[in-house]
Protein backbone atom coordinates (compact mmCIF):
# COMPACT_ATOMS: atom_id res chain seq x y z
CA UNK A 1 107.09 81.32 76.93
CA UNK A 2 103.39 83.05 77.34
CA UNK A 3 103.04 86.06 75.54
CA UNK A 4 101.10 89.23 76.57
CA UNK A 5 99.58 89.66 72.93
CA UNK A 6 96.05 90.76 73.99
CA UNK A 7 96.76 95.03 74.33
CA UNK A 8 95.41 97.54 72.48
CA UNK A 9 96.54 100.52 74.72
CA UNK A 10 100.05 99.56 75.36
CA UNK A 11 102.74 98.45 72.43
CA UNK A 12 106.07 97.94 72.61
CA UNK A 13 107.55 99.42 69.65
CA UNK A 14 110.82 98.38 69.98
CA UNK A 15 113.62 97.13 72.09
CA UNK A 16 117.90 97.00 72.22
CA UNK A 17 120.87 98.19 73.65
CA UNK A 18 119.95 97.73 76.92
CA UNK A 19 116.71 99.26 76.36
CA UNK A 20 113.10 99.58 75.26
CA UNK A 21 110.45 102.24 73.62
CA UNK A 22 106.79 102.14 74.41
CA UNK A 23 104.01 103.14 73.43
CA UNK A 24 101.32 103.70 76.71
CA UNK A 25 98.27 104.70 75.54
CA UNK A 26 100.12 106.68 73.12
CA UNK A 27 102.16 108.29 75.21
CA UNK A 28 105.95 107.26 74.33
CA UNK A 29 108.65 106.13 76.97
CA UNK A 30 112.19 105.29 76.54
CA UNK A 31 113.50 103.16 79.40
CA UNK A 32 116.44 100.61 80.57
CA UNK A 33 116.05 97.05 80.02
CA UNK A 34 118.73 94.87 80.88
CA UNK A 35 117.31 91.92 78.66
CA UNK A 36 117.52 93.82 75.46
CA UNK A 37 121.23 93.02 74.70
CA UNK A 38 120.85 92.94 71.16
CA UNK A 39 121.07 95.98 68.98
CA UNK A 40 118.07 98.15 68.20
CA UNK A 41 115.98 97.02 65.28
CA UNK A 42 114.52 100.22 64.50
CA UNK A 43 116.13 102.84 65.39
CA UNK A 44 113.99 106.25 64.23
CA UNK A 45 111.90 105.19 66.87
CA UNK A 46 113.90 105.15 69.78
CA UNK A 47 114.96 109.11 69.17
CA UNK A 48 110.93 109.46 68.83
CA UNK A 49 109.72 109.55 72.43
CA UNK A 50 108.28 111.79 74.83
CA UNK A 51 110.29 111.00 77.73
CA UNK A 52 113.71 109.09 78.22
CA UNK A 53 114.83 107.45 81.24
CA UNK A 54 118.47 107.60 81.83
CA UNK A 55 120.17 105.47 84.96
CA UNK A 56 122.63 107.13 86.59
CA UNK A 57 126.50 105.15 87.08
CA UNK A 58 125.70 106.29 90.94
CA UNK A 59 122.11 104.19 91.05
CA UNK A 60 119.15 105.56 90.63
CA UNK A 61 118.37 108.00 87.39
CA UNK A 62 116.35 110.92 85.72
CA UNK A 63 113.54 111.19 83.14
CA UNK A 64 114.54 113.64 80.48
CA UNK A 65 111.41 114.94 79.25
CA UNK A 66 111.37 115.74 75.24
CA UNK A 67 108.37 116.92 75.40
CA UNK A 68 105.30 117.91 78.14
CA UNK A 69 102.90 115.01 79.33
CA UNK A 70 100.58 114.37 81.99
CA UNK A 71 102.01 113.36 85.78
CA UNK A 72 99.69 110.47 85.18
CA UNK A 73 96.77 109.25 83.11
CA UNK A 74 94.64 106.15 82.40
CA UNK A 75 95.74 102.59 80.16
CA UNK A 76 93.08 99.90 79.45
CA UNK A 77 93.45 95.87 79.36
CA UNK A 78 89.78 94.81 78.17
CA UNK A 79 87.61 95.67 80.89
CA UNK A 80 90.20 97.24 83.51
CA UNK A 81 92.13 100.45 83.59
CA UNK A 82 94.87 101.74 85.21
CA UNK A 83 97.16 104.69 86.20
CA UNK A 84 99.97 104.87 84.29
CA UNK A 85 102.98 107.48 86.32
CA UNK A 86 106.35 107.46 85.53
CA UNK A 87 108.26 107.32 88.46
CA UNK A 88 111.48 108.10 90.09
CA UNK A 89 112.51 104.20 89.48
CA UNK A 90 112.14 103.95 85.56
CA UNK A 91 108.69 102.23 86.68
CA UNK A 92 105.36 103.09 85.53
CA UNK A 93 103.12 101.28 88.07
CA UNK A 94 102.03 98.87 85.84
CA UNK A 95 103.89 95.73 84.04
CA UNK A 96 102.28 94.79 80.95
CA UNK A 97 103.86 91.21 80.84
CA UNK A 98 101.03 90.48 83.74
CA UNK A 99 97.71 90.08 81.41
CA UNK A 100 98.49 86.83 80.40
CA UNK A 101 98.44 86.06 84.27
CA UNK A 102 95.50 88.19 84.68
CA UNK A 103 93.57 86.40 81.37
CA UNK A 104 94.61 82.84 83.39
CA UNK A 105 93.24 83.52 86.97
CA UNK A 106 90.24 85.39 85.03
CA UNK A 107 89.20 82.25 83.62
CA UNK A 108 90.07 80.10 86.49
CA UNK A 109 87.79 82.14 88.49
CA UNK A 110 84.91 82.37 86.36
CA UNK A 111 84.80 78.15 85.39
CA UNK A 112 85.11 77.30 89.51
CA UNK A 113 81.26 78.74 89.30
CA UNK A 114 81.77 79.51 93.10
CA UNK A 115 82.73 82.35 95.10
CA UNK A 116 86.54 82.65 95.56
CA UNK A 117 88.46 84.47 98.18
CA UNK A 118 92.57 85.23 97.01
CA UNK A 119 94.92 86.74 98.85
CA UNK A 120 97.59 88.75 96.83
CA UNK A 121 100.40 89.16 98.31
CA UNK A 122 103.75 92.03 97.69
CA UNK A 123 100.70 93.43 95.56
CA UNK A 124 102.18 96.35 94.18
CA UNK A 125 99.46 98.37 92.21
CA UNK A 126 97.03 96.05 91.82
CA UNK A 127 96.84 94.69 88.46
CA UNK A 128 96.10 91.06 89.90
CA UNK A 129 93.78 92.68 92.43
CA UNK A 130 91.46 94.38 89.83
CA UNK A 131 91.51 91.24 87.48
CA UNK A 132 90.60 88.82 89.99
CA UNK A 133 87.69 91.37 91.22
CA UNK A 134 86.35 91.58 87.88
CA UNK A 135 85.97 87.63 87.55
CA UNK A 136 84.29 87.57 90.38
CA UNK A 137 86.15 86.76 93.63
CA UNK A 138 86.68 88.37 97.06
CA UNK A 139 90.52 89.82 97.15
CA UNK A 140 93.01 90.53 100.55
CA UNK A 141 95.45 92.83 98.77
CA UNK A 142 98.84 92.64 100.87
CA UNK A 143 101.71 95.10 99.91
CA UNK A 144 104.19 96.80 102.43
CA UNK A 145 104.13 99.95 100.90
CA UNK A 146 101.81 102.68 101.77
CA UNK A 147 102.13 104.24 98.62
CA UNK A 148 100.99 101.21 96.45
CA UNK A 149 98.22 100.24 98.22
CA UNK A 150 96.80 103.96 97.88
CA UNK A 151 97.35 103.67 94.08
CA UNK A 152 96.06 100.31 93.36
CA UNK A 153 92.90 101.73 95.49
CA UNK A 154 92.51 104.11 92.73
CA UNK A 155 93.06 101.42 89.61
CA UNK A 156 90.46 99.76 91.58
CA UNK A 157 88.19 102.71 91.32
CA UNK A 158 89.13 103.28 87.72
CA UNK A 159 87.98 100.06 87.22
CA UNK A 160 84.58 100.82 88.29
CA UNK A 161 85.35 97.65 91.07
CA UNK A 162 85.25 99.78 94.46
CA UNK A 163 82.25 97.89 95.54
CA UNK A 164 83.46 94.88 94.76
CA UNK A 165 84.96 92.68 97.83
CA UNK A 166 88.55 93.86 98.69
CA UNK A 167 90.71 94.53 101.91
CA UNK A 168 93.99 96.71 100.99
CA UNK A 169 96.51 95.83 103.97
CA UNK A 170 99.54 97.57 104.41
CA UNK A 171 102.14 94.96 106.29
CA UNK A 172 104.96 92.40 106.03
CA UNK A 173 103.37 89.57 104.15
CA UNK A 174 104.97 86.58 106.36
CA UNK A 175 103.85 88.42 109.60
CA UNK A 176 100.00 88.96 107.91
CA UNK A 177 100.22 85.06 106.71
CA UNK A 178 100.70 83.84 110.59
CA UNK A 179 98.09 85.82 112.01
CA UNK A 180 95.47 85.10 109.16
CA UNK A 181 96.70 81.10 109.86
CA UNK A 182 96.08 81.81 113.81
CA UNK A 183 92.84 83.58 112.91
CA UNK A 184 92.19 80.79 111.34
CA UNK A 185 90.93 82.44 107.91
CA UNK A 186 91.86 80.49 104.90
CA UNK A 187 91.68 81.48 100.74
CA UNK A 188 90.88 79.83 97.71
CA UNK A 189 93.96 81.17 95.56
CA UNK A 190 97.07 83.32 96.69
CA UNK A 191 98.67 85.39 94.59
CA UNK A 192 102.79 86.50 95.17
CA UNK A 193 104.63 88.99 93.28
CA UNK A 194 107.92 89.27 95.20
CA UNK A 195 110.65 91.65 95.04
CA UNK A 196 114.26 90.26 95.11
CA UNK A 197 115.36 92.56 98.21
CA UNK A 198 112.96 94.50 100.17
CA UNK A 199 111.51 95.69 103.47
CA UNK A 200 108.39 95.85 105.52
CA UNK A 201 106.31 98.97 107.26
CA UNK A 202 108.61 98.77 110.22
CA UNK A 203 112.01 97.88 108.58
CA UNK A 204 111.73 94.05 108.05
CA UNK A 205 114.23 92.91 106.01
CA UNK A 206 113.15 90.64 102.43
CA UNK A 207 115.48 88.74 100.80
CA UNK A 208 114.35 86.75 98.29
CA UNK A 209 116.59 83.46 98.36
CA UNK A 210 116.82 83.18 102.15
CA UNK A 211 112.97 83.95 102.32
CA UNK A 212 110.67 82.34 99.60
CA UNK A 213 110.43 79.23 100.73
CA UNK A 214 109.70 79.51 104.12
CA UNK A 215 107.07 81.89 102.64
CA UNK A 216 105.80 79.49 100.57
CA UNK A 217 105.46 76.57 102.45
CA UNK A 218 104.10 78.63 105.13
CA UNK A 219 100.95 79.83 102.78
CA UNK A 220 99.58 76.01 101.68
CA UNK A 221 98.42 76.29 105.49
CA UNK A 222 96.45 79.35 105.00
CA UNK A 223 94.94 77.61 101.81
CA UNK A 224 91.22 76.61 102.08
CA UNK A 225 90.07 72.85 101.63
CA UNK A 226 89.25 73.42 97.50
CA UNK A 227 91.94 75.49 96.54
CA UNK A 228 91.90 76.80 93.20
CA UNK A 229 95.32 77.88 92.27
CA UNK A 230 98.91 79.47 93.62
CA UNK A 231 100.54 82.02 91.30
CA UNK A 232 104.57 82.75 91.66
CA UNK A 233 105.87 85.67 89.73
CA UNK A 234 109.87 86.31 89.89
CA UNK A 235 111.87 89.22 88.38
CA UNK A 236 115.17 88.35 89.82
CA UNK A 237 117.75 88.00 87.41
CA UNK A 238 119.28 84.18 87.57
CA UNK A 239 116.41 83.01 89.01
CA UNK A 240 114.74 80.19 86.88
CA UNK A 241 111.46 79.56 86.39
CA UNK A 242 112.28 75.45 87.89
CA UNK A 243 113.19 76.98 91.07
CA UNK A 244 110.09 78.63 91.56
CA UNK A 245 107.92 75.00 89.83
CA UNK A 246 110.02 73.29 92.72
CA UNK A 247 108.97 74.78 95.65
CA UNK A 248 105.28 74.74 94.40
CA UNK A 249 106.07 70.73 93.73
CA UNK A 250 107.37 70.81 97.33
CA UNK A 251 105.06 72.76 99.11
CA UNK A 252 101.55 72.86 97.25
CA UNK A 253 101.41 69.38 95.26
CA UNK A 254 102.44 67.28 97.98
CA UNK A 255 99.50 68.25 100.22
CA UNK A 256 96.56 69.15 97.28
CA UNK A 257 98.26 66.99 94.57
CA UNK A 258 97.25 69.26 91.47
CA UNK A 259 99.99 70.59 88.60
CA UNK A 260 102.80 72.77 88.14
CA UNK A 261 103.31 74.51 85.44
CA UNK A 262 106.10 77.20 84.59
CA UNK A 263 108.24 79.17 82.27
CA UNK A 264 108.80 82.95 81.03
CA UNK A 265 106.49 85.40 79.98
CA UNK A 266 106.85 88.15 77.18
CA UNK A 267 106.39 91.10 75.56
CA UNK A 268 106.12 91.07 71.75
CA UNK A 269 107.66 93.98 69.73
CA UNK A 270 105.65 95.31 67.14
CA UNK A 271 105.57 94.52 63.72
CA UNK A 272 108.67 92.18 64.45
CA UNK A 273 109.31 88.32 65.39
CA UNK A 274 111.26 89.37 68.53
CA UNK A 275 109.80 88.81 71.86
CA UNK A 276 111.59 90.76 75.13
CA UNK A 277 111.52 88.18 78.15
CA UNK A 278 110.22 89.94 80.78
CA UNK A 279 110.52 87.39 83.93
CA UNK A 280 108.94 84.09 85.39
CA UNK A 281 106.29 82.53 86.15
CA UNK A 282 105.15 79.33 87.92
CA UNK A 283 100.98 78.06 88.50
CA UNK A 284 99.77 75.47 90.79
CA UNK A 285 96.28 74.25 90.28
CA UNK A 286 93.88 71.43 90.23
């Protein structure tokens, strides 16, 4: 497991029960997380918080408000920034676990000494986007919400990276990939962040077993000649991180050769040896 040790902004104070307590920017949030299934370890701090998120045995849920905070406001990771909202989802906009991918594409960036383009795809807010403008490189950020492309415009801007190179596209990433391949525009690294069920501007439906691969194999042909690296995230519970490592084997190595590299990544709880696994990860590069 990689661990997302590097924050100063954002702690994770403590996690169990089905549940964890954070600290953004010091702003405290209590919400569901089905990995915490052991009991809380401190337990003055979960009644401690600002807002509580509580699911609802219907779907869905409420925050419960202990106290009054902003609708939104700003978290750093070194150099970047981003708006923090909680939303009507239990999410924030933001998922900590991610620097460690960030720090990793940072520095593969920066050592290739050459302009790279990426394409990040189901994009969400942008955390990817922002790190891999700061290194340097050219970014296509994908996502088929509206919504999130308009906020990870503004984490882009609180970044101080608006001039920096970036299209935001709002589309279905499979039909983007086939016209950028028929275009006949190729990138350097992609970037994919997929949600286990979804669906596009105009309905299309995402599911992630019956459609990751095809996805996958699909993107090595919109890959340039000196490809630099291929990021898979997955949240979807059951899903190891060897699934994901096999289809890059599959569908990267066999045409660039390269490595393939995965596991889980983490959040560490303060002041404590325990370490919340927060999904998986698998990396293709050279």
């Amino acid at each position: 497991m990689i661990i997302a040790d590097q924050w100063t902004e954002y702690k994770l104070l403590d996690a169990g029960d089905g549940e964890k307590v954070e600290s953004w920017n010091g702003i405290i949030l209590r919400r569901p997380d089905p990995q915490a299934i052991w009991p809380w370890t401190k337990p003055d701090v979960r009644d401690n918080v600002h807002a509580h998120y509580h699911r609802s045995k219907a779907g869905g849920g409420h925050w419960e408000y202990k106290t009054v905070i902003p609708d939104n406001w700003t978290i750093r990771y070194k150099n970047l920034a981003f708006n923090v909202e909680p939303t009507g989802f239990k999410h924030t906009g933001l998922f900590p676990e991610q620097a460690v991918n960030w720090d990793w594409m940072m520095e593969k960036i920066i050592e290739s000494k050459r302009q790279i383009s990426v394409l990040n795809l189901f994009a969400y807010t942008g955390g990817a986007t922002c790190a891999c403008l700061a290194a340097g490189a050219s970014v296509c950020h994908v996502d088929a919400s509206k919504g999130m492309v308009t906020w990870a415009k503004k984490n882009v801007e609180l970044s101080n990276l608006k001039d920096k190179p970036v299209r935001f596209i709002v589309d279905d990433c499979m039909k983007f990939v086939q016209r950028e391949i028929r275009r006949g525009r190729f990138y350097d690294a992609i970037i994919m962040d997929p949600p286990s069920y979804g669906r596009g501007p105009k309905g299309e439906l995402w599911k992630l077993e019956d459609e990751l691969f095809s996805l996958v194999n699909t993107l090595k042909d919109v890959m340039s000649n000196a490809p630099l690296f291929f990021l898979l995230n997955s949240y979807t519970a059951g899903f190891s991180p060897r699934v994901s490592a096999n289809m890059l084997e599959l569908c990267l190595k066999r045409k660039f050769g390269g490595k393939v590299n995965s596991g889980e990544i983490g959040l560490p709880v303060t002041d404590s040896d325990i370490v919340l696994p927060c999904g998986n990860y698998a990396r293709w590069d050279m």
